[in-house]
C-alpha atoms as a PDB file:
ATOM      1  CA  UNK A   1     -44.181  17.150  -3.206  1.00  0.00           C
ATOM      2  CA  UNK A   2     -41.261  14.456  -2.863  1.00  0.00           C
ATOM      3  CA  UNK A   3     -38.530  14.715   0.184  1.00  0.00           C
ATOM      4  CA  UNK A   4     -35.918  16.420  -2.116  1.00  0.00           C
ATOM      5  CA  UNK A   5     -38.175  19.149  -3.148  1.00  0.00           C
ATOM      6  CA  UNK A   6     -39.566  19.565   0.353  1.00  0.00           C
ATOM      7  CA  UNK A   7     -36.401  20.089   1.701  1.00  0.00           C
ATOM      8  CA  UNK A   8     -34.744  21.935  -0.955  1.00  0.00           C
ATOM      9  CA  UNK A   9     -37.952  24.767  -0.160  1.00  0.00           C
ATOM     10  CA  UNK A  10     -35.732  25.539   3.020  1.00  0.00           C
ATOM     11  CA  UNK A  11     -32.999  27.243   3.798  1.00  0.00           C
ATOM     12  CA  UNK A  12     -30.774  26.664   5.574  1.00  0.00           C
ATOM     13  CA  UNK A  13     -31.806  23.052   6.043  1.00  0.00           C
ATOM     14  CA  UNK A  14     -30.302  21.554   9.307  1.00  0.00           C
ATOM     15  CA  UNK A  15     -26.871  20.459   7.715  1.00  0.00           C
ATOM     16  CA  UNK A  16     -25.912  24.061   7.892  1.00  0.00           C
ATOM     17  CA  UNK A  17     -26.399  24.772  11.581  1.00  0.00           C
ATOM     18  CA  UNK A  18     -24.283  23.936  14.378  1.00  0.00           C
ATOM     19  CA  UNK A  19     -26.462  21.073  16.989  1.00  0.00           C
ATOM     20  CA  UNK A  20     -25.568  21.497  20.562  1.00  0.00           C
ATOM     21  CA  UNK A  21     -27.842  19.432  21.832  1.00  0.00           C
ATOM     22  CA  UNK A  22     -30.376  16.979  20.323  1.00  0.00           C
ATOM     23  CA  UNK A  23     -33.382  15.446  22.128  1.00  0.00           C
ATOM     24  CA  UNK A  24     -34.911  12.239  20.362  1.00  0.00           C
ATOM     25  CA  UNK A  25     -38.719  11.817  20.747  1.00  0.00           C
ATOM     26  CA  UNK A  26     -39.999   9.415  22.778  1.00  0.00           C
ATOM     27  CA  UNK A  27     -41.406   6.389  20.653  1.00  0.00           C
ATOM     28  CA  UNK A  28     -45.365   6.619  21.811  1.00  0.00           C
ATOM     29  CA  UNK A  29     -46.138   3.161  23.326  1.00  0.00           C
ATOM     30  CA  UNK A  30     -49.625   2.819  21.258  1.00  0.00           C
ATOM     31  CA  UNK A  31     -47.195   3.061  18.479  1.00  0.00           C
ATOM     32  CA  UNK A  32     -45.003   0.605  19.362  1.00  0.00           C
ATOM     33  CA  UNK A  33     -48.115  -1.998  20.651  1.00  0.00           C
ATOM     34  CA  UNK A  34     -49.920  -1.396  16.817  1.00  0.00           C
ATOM     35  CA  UNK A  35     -46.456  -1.333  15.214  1.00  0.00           C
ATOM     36  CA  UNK A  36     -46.712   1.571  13.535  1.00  0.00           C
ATOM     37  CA  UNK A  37     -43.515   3.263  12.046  1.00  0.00           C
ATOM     38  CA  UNK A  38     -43.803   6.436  10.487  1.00  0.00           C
ATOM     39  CA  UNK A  39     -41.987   9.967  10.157  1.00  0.00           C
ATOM     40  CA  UNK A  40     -42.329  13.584  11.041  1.00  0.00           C
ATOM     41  CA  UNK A  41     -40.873  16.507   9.323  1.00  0.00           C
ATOM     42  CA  UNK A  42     -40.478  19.803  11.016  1.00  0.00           C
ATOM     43  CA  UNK A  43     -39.849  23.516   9.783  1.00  0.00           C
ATOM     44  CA  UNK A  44     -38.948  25.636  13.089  1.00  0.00           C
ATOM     45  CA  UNK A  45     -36.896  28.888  13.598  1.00  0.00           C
ATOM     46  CA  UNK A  46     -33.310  28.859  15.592  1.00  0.00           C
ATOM     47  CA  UNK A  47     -33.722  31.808  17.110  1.00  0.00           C
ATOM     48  CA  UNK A  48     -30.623  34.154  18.125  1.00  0.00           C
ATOM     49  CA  UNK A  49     -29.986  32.478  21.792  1.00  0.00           C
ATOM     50  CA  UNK A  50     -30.049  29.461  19.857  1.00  0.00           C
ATOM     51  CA  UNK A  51     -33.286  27.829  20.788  1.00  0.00           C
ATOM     52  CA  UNK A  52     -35.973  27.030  19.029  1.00  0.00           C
ATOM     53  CA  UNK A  53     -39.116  29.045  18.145  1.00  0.00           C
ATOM     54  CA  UNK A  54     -41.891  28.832  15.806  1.00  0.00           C
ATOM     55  CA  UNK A  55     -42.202  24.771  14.886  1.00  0.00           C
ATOM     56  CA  UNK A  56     -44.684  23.270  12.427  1.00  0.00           C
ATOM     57  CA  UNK A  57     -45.301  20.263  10.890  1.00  0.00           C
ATOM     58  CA  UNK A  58     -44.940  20.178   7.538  1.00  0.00           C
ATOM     59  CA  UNK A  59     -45.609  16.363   6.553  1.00  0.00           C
ATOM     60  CA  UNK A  60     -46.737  13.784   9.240  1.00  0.00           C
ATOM     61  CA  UNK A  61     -46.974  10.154   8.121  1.00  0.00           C
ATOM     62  CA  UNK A  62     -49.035   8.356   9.400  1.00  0.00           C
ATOM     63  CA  UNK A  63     -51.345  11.462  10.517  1.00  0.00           C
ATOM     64  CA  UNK A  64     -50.724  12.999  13.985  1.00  0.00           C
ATOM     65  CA  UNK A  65     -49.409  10.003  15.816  1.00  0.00           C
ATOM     66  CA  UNK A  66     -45.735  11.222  16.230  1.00  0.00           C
ATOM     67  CA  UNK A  67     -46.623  15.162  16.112  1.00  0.00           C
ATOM     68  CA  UNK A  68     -46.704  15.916  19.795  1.00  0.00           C
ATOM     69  CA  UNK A  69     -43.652  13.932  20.644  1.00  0.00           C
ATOM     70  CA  UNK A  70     -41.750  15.664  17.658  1.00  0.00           C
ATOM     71  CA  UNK A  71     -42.739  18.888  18.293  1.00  0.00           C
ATOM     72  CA  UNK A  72     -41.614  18.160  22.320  1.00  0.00           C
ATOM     73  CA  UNK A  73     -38.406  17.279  21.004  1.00  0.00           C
ATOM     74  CA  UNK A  74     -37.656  19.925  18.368  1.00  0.00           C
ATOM     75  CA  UNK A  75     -38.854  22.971  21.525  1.00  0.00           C
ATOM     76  CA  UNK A  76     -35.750  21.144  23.281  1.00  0.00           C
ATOM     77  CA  UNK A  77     -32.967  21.181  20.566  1.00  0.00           C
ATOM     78  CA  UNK A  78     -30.009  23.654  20.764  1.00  0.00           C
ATOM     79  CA  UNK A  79     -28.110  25.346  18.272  1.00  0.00           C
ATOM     80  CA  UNK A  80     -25.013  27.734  17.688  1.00  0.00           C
ATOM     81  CA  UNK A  81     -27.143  30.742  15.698  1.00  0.00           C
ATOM     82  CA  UNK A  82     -26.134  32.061  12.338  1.00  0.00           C
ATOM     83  CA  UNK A  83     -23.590  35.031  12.655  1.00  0.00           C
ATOM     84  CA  UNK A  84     -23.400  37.419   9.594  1.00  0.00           C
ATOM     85  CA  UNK A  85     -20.874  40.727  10.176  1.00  0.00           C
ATOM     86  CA  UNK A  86     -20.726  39.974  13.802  1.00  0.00           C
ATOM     87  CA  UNK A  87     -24.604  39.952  14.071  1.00  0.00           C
ATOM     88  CA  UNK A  88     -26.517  37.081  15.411  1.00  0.00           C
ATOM     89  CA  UNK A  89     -29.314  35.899  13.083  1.00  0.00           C
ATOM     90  CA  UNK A  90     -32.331  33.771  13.409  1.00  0.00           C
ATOM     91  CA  UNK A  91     -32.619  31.429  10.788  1.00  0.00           C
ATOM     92  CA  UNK A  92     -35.146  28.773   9.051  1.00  0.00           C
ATOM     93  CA  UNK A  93     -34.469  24.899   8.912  1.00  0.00           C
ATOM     94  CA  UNK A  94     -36.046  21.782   8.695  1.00  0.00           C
ATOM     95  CA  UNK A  95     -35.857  18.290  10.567  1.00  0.00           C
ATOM     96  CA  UNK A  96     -37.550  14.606   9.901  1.00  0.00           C
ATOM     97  CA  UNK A  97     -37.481  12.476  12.761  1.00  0.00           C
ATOM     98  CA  UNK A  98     -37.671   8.735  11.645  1.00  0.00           C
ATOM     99  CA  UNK A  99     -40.168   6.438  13.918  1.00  0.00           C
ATOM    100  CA  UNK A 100     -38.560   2.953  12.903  1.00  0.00           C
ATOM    101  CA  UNK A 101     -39.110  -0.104  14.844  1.00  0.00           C
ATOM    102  CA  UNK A 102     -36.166  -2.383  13.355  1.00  0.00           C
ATOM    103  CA  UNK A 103     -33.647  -0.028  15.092  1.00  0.00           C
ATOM    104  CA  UNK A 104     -34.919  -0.983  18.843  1.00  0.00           C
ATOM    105  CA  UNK A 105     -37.904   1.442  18.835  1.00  0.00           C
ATOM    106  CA  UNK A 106     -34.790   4.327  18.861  1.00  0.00           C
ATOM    107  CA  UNK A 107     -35.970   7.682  16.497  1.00  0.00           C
ATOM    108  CA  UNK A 108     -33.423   8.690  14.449  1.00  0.00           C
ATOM    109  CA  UNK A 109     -32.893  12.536  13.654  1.00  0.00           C
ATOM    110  CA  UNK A 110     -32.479  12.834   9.944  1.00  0.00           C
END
């Protein structure tokens, strides 16, 4: 499945919720000693207090090297919940943290 399809299987994807706080990942030091770059993407549920619940990952490249440090970051996220007729709502989304070592070893948040 390529990225646009992936994400388009989501709704809403991340663009449509409000971020109150974001936590980046830690880069994993045997990462950075092999040089190994990679990417994570996440599907989790905002729940209606605006933290996160349920969080899986849905493509890992390489295989399990970034997981547990993605998944630690994603539990700490924030967001303003859905609201629909005055109701708060969970909601769905997705998330790809970037592991990139040109960028000073920093993970973006894509």
């Amino acid at each position: 499945m390529d990225q646009e399809a992936l994400y388009s299987s989501f709704a809403p994807r991340l663009k449509d919720l409000l971020v109150l706080k974001v936590v980046r990942p830690l880069y994993p030091m045997a990462a950075v000693m092999r040089r190994i770059e990679g990417h994570v993407v996440v599907e989790f549920t905002v729940q209606k207090d605006g933290s996160v619940g349920k969080a899986l990952i849905v493509e890992s490249v390489p295989e399990d090297i970034f997981d547990a440090v993605a998944l630690s970051a994603i539990q700490q996220f924030r967001f303003q919940p859905p609201e629909v007729d005055g109701n708060l709502m969970t909601a769905d989304a997705v998330l790809r943290f970037a592991f990139r070592l040109d960028n000073g070893g920093k993970v973006s948040v894509e």
